[in-house]
C-alpha atoms as a PDB file:
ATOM      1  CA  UNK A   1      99.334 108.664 129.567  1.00  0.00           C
ATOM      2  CA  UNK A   2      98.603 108.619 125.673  1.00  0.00           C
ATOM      3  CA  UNK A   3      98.678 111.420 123.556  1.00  0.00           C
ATOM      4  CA  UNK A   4      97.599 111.763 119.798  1.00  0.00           C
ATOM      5  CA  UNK A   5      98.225 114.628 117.757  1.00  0.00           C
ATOM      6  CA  UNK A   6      97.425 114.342 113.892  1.00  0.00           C
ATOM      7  CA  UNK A   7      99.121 116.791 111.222  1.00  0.00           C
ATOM      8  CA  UNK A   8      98.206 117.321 107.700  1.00  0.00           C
ATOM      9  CA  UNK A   9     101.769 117.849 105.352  1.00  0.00           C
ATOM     10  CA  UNK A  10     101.670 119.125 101.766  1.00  0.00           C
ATOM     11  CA  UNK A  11     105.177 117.600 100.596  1.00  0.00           C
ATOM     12  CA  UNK A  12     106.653 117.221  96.811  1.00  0.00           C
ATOM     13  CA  UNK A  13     105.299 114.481  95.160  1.00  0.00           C
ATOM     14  CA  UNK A  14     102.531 113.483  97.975  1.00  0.00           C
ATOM     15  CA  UNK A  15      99.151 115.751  97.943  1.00  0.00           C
ATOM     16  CA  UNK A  16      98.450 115.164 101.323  1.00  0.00           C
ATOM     17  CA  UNK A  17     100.368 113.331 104.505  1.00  0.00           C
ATOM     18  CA  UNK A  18      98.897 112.301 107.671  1.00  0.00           C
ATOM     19  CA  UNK A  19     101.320 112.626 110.133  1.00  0.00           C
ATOM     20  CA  UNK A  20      99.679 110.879 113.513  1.00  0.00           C
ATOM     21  CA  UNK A  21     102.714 111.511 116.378  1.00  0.00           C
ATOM     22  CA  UNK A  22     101.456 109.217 119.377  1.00  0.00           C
ATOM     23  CA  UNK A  23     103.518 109.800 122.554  1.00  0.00           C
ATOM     24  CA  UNK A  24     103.157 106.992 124.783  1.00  0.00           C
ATOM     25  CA  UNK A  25     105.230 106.499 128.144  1.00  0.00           C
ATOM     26  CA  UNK A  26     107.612 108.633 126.669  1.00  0.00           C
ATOM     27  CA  UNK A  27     108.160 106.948 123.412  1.00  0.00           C
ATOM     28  CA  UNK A  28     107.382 108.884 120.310  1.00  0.00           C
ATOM     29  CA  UNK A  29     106.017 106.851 117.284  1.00  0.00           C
ATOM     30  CA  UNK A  30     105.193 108.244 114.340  1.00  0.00           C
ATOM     31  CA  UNK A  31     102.609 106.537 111.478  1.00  0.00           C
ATOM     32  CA  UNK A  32     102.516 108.213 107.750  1.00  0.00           C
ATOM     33  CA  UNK A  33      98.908 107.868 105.557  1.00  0.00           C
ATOM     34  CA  UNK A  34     100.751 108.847 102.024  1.00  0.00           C
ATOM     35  CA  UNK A  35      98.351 109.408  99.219  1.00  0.00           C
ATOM     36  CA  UNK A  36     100.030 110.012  95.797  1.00  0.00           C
ATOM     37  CA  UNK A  37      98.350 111.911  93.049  1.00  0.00           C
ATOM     38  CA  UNK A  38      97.862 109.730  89.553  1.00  0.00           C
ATOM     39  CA  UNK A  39      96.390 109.873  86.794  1.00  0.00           C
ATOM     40  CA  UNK A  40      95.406 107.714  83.559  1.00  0.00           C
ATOM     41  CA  UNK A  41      97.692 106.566  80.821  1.00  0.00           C
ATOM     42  CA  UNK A  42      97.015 104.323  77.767  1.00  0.00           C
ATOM     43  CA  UNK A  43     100.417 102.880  76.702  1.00  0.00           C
ATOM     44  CA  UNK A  44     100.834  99.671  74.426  1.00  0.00           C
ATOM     45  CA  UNK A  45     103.432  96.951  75.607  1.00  0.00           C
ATOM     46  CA  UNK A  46     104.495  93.674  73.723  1.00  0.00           C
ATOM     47  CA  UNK A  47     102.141  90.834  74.626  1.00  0.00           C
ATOM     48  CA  UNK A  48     104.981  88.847  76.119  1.00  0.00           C
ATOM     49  CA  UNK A  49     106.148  91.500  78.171  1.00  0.00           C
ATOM     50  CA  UNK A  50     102.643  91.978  79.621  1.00  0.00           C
ATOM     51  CA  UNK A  51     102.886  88.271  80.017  1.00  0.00           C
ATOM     52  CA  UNK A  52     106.409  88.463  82.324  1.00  0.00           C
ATOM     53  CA  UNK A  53     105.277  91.471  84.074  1.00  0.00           C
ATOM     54  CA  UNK A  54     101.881  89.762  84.856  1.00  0.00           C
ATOM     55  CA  UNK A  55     103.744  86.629  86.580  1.00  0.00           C
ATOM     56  CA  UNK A  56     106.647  88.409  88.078  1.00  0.00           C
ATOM     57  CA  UNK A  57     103.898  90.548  89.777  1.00  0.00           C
ATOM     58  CA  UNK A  58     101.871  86.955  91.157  1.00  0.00           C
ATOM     59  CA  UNK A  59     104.746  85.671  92.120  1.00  0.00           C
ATOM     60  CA  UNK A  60     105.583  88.689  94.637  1.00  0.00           C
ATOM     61  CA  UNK A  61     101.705  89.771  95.431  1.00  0.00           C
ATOM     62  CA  UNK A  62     101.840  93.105  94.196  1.00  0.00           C
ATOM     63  CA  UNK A  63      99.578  94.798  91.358  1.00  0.00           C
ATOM     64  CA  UNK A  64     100.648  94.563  88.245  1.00  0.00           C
ATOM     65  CA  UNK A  65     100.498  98.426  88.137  1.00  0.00           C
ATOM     66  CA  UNK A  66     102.477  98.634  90.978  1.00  0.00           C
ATOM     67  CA  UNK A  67     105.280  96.562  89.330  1.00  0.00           C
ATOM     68  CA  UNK A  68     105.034  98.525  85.961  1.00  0.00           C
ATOM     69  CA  UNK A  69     105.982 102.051  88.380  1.00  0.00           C
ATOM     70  CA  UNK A  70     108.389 100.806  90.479  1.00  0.00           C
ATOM     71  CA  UNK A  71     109.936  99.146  86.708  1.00  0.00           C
ATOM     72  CA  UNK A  72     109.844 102.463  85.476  1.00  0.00           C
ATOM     73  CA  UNK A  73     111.153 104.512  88.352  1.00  0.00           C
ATOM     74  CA  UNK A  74     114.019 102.133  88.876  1.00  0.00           C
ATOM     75  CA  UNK A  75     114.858 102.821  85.125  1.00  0.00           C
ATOM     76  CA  UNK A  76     114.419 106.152  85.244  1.00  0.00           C
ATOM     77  CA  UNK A  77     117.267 106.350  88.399  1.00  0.00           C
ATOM     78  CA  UNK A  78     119.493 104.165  86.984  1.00  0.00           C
ATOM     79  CA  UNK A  79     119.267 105.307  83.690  1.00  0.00           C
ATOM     80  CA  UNK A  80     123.070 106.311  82.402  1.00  0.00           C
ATOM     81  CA  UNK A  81     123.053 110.265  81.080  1.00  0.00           C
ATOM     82  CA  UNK A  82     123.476 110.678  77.167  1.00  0.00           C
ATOM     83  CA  UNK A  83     125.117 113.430  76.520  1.00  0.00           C
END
């Protein structure tokens, strides 16, 4: 027997998350639809940074916006306090 039941989570930086729990012989597996909230920013970068960024991100099939957040949220963890 198969049984779905789908839950809508409100959760820090997520607006919504799908939650689909599907119990199946008696295994529980659980699938997550995350949808981040973003907006629009203009910034100005170096042309041969834009140039790096833009191969690194071919070379590992990802967006070139998705490299440029996960750059800046790695720097942003890692970055060493001033104080």
């Amino acid at each position: 027997m198969e049984h779905h039941d789908t839950y809508m989570v409100s959760s820090g930086r997520y607006t919504s998350i799908f939650i689909c729990v599907i119990i199946k012989r008696g295994v529980i597996k659980l699938f997550e639809i995350k949808k981040t909230s973003s907006s629009n920013k203009t910034i100005r970068m170096p042309d041969s940074l834009i140039e790096k960024l833009e191969r690194l991100a071919a070379k590992n099939d990802i967006s070139f916006n998705q490299l440029v957040i996960q750059c800046c949220e790695y720097a942003i963890e890692n970055l060493v306090s001033q104080n």
